[in-house]
N, C-alpha and C. Protein backbone atom coordinates (compact mmCIF):
# COMPACT_ATOMS: atom_id res chain seq x y z
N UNK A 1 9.74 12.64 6.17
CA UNK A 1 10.16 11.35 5.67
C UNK A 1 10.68 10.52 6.83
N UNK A 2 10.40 9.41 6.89
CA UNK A 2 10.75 8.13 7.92
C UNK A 2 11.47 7.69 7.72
N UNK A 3 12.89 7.23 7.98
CA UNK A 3 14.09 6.36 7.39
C UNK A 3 13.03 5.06 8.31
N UNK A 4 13.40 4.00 7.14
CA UNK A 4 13.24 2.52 7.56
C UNK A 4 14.26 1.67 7.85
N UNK A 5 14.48 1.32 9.16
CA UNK A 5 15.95 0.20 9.69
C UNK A 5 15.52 -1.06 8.31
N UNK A 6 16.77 -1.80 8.13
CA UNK A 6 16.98 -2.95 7.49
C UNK A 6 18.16 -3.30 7.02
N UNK A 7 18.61 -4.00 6.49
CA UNK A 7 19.81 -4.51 6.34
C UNK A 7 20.58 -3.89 5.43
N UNK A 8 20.05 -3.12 4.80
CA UNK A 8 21.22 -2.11 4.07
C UNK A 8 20.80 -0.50 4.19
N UNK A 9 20.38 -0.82 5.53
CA UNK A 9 20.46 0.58 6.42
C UNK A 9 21.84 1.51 6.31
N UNK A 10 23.23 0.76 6.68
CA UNK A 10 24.04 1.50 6.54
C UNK A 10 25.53 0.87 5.75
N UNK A 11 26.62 1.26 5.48
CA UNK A 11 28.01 0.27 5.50
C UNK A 11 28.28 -0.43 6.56
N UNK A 12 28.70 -1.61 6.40
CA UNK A 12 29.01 -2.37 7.43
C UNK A 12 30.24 -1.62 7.73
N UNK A 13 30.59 -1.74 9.26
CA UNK A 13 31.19 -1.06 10.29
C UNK A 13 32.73 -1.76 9.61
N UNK A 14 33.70 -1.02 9.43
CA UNK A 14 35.09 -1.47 9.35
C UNK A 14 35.48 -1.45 10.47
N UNK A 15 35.56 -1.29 11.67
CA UNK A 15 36.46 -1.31 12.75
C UNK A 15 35.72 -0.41 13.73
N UNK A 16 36.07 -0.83 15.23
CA UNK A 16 35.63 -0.35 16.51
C UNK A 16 35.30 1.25 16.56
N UNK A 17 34.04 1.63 16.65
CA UNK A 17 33.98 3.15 16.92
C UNK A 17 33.79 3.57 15.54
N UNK A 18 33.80 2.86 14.42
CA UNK A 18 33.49 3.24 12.66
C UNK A 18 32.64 4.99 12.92
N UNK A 19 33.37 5.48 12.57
CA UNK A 19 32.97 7.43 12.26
C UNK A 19 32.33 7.40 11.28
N UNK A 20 32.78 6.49 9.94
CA UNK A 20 32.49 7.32 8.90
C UNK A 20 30.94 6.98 8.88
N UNK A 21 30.19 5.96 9.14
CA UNK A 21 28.77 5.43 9.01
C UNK A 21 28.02 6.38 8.59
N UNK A 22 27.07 6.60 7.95
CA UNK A 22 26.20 7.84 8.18
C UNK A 22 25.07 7.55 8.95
N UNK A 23 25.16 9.12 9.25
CA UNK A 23 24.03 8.96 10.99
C UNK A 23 22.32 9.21 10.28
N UNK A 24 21.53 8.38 10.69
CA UNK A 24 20.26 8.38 10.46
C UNK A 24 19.34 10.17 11.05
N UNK A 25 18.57 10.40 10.05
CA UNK A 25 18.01 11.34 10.43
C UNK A 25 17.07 11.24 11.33
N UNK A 26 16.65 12.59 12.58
CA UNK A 26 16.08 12.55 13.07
C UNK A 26 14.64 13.07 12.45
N UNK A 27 13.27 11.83 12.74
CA UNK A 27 12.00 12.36 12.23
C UNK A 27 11.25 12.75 13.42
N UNK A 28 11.26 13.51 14.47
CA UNK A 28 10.42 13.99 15.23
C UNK A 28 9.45 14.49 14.88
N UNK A 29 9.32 15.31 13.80
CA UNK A 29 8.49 16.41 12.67
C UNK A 29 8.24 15.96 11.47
N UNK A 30 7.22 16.22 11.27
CA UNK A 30 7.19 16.53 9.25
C UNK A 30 6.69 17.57 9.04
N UNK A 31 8.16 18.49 8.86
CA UNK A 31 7.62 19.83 8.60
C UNK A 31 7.05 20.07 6.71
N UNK A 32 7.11 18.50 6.52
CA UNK A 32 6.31 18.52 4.36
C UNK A 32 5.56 17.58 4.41
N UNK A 33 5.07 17.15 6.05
CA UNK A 33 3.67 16.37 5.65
C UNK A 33 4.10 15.10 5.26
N UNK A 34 2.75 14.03 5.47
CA UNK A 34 3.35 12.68 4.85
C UNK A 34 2.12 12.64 3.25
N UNK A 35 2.49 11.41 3.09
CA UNK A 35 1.89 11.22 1.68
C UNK A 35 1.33 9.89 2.15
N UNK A 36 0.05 9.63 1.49
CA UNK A 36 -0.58 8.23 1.76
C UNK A 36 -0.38 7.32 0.19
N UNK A 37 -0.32 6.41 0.38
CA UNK A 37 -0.70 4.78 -0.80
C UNK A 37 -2.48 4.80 -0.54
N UNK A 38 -2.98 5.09 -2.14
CA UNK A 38 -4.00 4.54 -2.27
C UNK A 38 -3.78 3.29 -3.16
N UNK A 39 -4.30 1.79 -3.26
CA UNK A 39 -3.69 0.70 -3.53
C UNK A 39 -4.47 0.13 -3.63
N UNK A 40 -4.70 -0.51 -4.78
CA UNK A 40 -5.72 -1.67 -5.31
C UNK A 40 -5.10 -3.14 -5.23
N UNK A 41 -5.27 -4.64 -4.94
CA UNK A 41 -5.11 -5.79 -5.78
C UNK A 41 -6.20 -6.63 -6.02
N UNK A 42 -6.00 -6.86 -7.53
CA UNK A 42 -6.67 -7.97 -8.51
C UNK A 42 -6.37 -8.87 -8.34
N UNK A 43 -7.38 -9.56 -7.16
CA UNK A 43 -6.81 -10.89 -7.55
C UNK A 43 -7.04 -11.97 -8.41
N UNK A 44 -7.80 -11.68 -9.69
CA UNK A 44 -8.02 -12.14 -10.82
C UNK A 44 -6.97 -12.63 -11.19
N UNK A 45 -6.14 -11.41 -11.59
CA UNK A 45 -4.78 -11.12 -12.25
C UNK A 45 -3.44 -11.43 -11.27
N UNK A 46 -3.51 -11.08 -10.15
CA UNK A 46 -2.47 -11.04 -8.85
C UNK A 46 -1.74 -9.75 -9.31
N UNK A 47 -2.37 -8.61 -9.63
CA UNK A 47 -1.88 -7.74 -10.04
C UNK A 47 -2.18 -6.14 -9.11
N UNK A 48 -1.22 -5.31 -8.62
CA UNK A 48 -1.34 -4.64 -7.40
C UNK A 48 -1.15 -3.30 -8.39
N UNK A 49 -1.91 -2.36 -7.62
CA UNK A 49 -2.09 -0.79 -8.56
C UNK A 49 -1.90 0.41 -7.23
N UNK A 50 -1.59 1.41 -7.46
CA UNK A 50 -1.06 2.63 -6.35
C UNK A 50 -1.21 3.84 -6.96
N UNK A 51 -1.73 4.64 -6.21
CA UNK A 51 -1.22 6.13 -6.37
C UNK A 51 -0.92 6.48 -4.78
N UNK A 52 0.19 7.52 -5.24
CA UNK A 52 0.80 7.99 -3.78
C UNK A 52 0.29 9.44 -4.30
N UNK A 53 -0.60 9.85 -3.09
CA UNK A 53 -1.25 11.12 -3.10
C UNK A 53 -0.96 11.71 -1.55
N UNK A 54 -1.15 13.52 -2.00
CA UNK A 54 -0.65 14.31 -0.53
C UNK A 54 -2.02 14.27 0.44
N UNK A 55 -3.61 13.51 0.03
CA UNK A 55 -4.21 13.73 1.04
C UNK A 55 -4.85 12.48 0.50
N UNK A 56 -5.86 11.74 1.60
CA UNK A 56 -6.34 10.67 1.46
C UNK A 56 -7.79 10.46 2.20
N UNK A 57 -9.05 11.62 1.21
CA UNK A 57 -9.98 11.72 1.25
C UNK A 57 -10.99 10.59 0.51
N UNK A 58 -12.06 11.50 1.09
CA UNK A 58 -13.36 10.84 0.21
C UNK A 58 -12.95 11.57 -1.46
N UNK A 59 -13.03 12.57 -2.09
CA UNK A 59 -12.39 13.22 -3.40
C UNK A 59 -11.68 11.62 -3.56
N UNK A 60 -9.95 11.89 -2.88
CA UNK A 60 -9.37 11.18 -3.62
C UNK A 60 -9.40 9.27 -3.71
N UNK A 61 -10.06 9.00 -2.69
CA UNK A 61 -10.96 7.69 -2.60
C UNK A 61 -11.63 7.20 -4.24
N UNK A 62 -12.65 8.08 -4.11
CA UNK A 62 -13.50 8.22 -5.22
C UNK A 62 -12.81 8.34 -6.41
N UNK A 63 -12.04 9.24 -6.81
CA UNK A 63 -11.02 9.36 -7.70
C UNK A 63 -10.49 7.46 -8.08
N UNK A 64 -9.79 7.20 -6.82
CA UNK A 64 -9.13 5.82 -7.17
C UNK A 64 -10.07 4.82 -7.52
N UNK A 65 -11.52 4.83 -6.85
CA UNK A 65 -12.43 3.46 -7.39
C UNK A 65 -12.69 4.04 -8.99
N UNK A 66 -12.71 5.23 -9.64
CA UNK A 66 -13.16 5.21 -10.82
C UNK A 66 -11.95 4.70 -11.59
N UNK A 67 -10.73 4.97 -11.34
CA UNK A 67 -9.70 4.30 -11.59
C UNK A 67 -9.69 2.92 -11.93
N UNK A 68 -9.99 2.48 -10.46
CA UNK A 68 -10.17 0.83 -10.70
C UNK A 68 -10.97 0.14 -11.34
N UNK A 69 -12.39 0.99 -11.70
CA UNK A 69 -13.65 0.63 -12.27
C UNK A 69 -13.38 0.64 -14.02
N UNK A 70 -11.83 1.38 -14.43
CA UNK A 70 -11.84 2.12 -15.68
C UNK A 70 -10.36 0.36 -16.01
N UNK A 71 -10.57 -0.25 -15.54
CA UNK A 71 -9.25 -1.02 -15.25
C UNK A 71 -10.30 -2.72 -16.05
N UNK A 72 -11.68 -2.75 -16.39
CA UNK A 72 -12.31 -3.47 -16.38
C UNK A 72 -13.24 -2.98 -17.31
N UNK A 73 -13.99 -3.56 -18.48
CA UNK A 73 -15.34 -3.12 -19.15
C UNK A 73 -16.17 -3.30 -18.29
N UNK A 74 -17.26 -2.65 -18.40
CA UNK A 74 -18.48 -1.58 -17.99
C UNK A 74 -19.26 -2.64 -17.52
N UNK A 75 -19.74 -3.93 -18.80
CA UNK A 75 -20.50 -4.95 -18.20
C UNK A 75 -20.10 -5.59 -17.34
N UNK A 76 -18.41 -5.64 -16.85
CA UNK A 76 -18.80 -6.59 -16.19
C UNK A 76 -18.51 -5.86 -14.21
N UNK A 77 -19.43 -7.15 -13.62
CA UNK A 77 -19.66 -6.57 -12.27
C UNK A 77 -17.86 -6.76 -11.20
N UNK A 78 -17.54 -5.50 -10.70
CA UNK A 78 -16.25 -5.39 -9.54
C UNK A 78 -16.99 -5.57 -7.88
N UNK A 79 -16.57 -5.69 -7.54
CA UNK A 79 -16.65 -5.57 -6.14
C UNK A 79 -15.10 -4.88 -5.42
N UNK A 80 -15.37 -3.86 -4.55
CA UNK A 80 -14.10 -3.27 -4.71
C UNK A 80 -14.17 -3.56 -3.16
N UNK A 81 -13.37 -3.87 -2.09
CA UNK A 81 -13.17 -4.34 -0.75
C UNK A 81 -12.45 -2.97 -0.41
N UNK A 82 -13.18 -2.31 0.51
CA UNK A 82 -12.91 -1.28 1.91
C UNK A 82 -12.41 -1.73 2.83
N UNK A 83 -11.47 -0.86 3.64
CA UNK A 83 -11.48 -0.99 5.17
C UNK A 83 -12.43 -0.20 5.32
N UNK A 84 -12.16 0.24 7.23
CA UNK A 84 -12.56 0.79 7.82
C UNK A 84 -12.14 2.33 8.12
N UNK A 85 -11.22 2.75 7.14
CA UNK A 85 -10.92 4.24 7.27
C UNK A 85 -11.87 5.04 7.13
N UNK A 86 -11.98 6.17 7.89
CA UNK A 86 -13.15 7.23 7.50
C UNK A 86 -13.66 7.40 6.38
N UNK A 87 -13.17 8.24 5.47
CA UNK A 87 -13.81 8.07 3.85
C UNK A 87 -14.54 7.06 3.36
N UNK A 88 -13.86 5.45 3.70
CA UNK A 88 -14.68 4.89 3.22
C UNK A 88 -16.01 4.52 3.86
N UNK A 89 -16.20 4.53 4.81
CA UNK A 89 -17.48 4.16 5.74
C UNK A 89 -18.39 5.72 5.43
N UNK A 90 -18.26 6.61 5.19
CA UNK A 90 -18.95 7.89 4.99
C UNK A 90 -19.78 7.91 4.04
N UNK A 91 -19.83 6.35 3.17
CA UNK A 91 -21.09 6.40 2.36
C UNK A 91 -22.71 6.57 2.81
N UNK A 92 -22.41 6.27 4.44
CA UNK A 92 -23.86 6.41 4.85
C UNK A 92 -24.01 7.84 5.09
N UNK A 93 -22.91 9.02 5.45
CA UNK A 93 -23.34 10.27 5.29
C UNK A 93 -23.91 10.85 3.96
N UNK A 94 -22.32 10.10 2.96
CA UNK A 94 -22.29 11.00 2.05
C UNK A 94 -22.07 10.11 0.85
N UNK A 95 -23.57 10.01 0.22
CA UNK A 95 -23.54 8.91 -0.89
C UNK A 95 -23.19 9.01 -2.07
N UNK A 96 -22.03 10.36 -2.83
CA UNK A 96 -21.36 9.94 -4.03
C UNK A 96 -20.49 8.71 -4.01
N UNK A 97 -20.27 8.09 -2.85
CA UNK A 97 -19.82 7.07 -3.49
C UNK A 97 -21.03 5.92 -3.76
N UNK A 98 -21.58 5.55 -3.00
CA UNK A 98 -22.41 4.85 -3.47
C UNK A 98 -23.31 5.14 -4.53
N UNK A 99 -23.49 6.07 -4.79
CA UNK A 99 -24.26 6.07 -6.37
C UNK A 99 -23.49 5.97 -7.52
N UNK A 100 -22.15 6.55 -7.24
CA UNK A 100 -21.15 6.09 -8.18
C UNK A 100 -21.29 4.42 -8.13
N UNK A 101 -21.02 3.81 -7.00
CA UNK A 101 -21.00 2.50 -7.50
C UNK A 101 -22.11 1.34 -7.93
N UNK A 102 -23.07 2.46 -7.86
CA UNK A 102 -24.87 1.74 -8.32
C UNK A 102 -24.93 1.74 -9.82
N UNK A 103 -24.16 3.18 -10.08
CA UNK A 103 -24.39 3.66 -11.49
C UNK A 103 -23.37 2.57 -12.40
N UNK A 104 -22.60 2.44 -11.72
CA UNK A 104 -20.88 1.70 -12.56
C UNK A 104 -20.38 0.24 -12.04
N UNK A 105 -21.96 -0.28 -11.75
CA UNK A 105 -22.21 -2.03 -11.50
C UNK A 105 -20.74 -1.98 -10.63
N UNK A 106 -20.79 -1.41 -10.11
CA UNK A 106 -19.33 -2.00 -8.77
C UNK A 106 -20.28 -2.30 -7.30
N UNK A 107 -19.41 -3.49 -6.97
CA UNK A 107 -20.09 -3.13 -5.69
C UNK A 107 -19.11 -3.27 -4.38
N UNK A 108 -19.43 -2.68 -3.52
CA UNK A 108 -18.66 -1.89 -2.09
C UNK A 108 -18.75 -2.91 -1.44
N UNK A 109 -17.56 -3.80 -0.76
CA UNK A 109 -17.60 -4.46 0.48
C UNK A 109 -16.68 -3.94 1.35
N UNK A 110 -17.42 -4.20 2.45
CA UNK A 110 -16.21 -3.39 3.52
C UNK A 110 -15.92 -4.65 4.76
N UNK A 111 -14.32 -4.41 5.01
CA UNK A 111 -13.77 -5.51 6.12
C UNK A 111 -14.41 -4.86 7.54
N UNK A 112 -14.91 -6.14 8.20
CA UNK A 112 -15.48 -6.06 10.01
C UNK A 112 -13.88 -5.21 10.29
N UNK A 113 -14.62 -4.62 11.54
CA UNK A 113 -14.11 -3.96 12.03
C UNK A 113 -12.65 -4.83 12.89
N UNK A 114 -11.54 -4.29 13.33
CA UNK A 114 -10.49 -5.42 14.02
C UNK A 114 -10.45 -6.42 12.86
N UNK A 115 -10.89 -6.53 11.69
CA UNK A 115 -10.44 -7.23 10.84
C UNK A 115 -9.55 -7.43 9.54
N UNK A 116 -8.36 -6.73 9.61
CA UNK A 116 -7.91 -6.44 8.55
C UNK A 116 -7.06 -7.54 8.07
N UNK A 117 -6.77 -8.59 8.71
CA UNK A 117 -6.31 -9.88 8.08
C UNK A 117 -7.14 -10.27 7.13
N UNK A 118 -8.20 -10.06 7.11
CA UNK A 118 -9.11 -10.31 5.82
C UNK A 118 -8.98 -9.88 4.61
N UNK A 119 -8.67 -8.81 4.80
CA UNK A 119 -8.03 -7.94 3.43
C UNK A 119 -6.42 -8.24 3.01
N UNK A 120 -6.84 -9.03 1.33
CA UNK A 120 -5.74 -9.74 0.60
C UNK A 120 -4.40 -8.60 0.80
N UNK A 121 -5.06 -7.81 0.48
CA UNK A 121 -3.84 -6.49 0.07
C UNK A 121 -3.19 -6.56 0.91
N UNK A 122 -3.05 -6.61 2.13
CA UNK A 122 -2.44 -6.58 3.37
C UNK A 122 -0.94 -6.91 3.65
N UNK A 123 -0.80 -8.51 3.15
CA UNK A 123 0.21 -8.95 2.96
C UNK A 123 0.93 -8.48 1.76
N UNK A 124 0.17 -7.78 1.05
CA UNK A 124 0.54 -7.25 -0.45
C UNK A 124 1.73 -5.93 0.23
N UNK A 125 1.24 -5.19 1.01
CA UNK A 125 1.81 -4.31 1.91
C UNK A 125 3.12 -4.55 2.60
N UNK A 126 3.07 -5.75 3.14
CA UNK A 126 4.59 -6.42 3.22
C UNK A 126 5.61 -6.54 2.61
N UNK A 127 4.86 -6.70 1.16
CA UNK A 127 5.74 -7.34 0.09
C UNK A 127 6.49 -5.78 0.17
N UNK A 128 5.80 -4.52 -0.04
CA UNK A 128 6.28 -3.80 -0.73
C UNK A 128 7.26 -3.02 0.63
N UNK A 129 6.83 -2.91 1.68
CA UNK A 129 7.92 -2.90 2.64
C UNK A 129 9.28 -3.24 2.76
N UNK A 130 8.78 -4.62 2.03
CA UNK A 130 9.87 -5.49 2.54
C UNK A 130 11.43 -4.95 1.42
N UNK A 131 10.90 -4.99 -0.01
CA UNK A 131 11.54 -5.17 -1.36
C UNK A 131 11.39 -3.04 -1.60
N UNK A 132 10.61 -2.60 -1.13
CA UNK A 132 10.98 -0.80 -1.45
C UNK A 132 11.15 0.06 -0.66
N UNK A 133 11.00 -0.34 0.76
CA UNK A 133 11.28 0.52 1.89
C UNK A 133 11.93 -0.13 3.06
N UNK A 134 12.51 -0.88 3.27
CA UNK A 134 13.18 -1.49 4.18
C UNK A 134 14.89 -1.06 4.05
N UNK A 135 15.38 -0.64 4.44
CA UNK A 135 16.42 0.24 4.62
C UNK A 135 17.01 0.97 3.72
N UNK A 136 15.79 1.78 3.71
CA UNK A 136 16.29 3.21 3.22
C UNK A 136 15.80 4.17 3.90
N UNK A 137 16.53 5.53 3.05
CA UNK A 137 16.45 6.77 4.25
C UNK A 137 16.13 7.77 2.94
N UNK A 138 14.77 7.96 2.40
CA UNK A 138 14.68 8.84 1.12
C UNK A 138 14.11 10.47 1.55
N UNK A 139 15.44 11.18 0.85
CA UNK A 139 15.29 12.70 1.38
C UNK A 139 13.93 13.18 1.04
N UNK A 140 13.09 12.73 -0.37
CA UNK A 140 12.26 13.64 -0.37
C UNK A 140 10.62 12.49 -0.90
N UNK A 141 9.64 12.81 -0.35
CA UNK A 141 8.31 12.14 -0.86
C UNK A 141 8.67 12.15 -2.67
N UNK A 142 8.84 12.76 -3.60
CA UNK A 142 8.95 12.48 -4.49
C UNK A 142 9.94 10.79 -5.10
N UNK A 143 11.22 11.22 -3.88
CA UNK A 143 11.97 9.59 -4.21
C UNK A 143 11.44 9.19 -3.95
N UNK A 144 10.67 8.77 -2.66
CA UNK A 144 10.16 7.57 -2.08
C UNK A 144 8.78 7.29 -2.47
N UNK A 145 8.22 7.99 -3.67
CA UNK A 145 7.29 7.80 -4.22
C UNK A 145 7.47 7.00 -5.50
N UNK A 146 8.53 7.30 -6.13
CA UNK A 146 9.21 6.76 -7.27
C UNK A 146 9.62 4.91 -6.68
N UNK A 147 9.99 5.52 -6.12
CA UNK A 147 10.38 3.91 -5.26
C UNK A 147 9.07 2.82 -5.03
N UNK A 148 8.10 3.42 -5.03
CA UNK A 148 7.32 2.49 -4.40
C UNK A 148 6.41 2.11 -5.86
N UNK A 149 6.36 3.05 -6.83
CA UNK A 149 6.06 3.28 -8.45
C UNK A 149 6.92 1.92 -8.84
N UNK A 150 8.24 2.00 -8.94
CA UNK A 150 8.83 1.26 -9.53
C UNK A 150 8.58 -0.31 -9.02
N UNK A 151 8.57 -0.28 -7.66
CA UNK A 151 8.11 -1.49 -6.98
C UNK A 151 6.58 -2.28 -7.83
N UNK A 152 5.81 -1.40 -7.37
CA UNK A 152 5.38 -2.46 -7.93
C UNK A 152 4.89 -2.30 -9.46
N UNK A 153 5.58 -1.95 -10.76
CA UNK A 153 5.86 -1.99 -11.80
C UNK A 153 6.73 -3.60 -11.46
N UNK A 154 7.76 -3.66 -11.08
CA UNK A 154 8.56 -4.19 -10.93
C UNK A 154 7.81 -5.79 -10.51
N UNK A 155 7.19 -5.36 -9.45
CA UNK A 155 6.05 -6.73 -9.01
C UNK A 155 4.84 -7.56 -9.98
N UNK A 156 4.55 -6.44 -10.56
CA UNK A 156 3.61 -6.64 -11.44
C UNK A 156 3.94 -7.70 -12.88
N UNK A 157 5.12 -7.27 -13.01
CA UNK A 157 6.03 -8.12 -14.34
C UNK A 157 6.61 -9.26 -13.51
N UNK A 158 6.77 -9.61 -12.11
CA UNK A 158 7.50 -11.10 -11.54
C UNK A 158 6.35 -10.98 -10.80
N UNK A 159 5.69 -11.67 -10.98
CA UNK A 159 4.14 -11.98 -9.92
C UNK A 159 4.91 -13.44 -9.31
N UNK A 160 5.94 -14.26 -10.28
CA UNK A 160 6.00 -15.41 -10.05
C UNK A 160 7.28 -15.38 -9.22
N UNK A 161 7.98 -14.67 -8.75
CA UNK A 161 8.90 -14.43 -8.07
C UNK A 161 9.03 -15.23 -6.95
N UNK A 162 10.17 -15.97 -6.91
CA UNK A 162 9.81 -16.79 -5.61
C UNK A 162 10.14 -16.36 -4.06
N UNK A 163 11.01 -15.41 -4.16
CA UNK A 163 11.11 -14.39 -3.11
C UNK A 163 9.76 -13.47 -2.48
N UNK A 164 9.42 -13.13 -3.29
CA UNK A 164 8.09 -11.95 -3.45
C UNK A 164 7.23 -13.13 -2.99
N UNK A 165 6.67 -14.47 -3.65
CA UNK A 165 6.01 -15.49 -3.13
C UNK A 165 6.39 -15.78 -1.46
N UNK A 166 7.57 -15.70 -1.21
CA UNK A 166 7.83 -16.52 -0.16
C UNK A 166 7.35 -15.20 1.37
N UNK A 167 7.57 -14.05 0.73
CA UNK A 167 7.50 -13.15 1.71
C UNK A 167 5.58 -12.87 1.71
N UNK A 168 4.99 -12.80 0.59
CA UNK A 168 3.63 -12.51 0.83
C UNK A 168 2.83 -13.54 1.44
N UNK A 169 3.57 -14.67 1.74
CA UNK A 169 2.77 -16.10 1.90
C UNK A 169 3.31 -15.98 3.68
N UNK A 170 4.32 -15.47 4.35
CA UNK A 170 5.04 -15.34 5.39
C UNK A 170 3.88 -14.14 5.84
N UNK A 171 3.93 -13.46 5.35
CA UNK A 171 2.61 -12.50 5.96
C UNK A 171 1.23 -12.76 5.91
N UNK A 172 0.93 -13.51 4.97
CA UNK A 172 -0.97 -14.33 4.91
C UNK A 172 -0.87 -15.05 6.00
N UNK A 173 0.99 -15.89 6.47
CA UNK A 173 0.20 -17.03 7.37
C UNK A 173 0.87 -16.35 9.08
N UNK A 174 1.46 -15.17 9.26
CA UNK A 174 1.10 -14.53 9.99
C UNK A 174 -0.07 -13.32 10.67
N UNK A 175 -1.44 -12.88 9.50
CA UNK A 175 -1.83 -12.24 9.76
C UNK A 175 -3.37 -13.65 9.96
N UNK A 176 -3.24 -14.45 9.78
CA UNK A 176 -3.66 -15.97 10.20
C UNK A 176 -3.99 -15.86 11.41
N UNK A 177 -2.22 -16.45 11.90
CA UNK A 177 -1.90 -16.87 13.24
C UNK A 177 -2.24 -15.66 14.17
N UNK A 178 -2.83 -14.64 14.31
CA UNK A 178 -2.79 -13.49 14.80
C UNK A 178 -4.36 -13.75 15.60
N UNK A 179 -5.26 -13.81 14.46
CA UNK A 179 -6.50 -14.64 14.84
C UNK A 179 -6.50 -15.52 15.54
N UNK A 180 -6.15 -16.70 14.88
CA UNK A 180 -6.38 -18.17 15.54
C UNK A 180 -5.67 -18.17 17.39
């Protein structure tokens, strides 16, 4: 587990040399492994979807587009947007995914390479940084899985949030300026 610095990282300091603070753990190791976000957004809806899983294969890839495909009736056509992580580019080895998505009218776009400002979700990623992991220090993948569950439960019901607005719009027009 990673403690994340932020502003309610710790108690504010009462006085010179403050003892009592608590001291941040050291992560040199993960002797329990990390856990990945697999993460969808609709931007139909402006509506963001997750599973936090212990490995982040082609299996569990595949797993999540049937997910997302099951999120929509049958007729109508998805287009589901890739990066460039291994699994997903391995359709040219290894085509269950693509026949999955021939069979289940989805279709696969994937972001240029060095291009991940392109991908909406991105700033979506901020949001959830910003509002579920920004200073905290969670002992075990299970909290900090719950945490990020509740987040965006939590997001999903204030889409109109003007905070949540102000921070995802602060990251669209920095992952912008990055380009230009």
């Amino acid at each position: 587990m990673q403690p994340h610095p932020g502003k309610q990282w710790a108690p504010a300091a009462s006085g010179k040399g403050d003892q009592d603070r608590p001291r941040r753990r050291a992560t040199y190791t993960r002797p329990h492994g990390v856990r990945h976000l697999l993460a969808g957004y609709d931007l139909s809806t402006d509506r963001l979807y997750g599973h936090v899983k212990i490995r982040k294969g082609r299996t569990e890839s595949l797993s999540f587009c049937r997910y997302l495909r099951s999120l929509h009736p049958a007729d109508v056509r998805i287009a589901i947007v890739l990066d460039n992580f291994s699994p997903h580019l391995s359709t040219k080895t290894d085509d269950r995914v693509g026949q999955w998505a021939a069979a289940n009218n989805v279709e696969l776009a994937y972001v240029p390479f060095y291009g991940s400002w392109l991908n909406r979700i991105e700033a979506q990623f901020t949001a959830l940084r910003y509002f579920a992991l920004d200073g905290t220090d969670h002992e075990t993948h299970r909290e900090q899985a719950s945490m990020i569950r509740r987040y965006i439960a939590w997001r999903n019901r204030h889409i109109t949030d003007p905070t949540l607005r102000k921070v995802v719009r602060r990251a669209e027009t920095i992952k912008r300026a990055k380009v230009a």
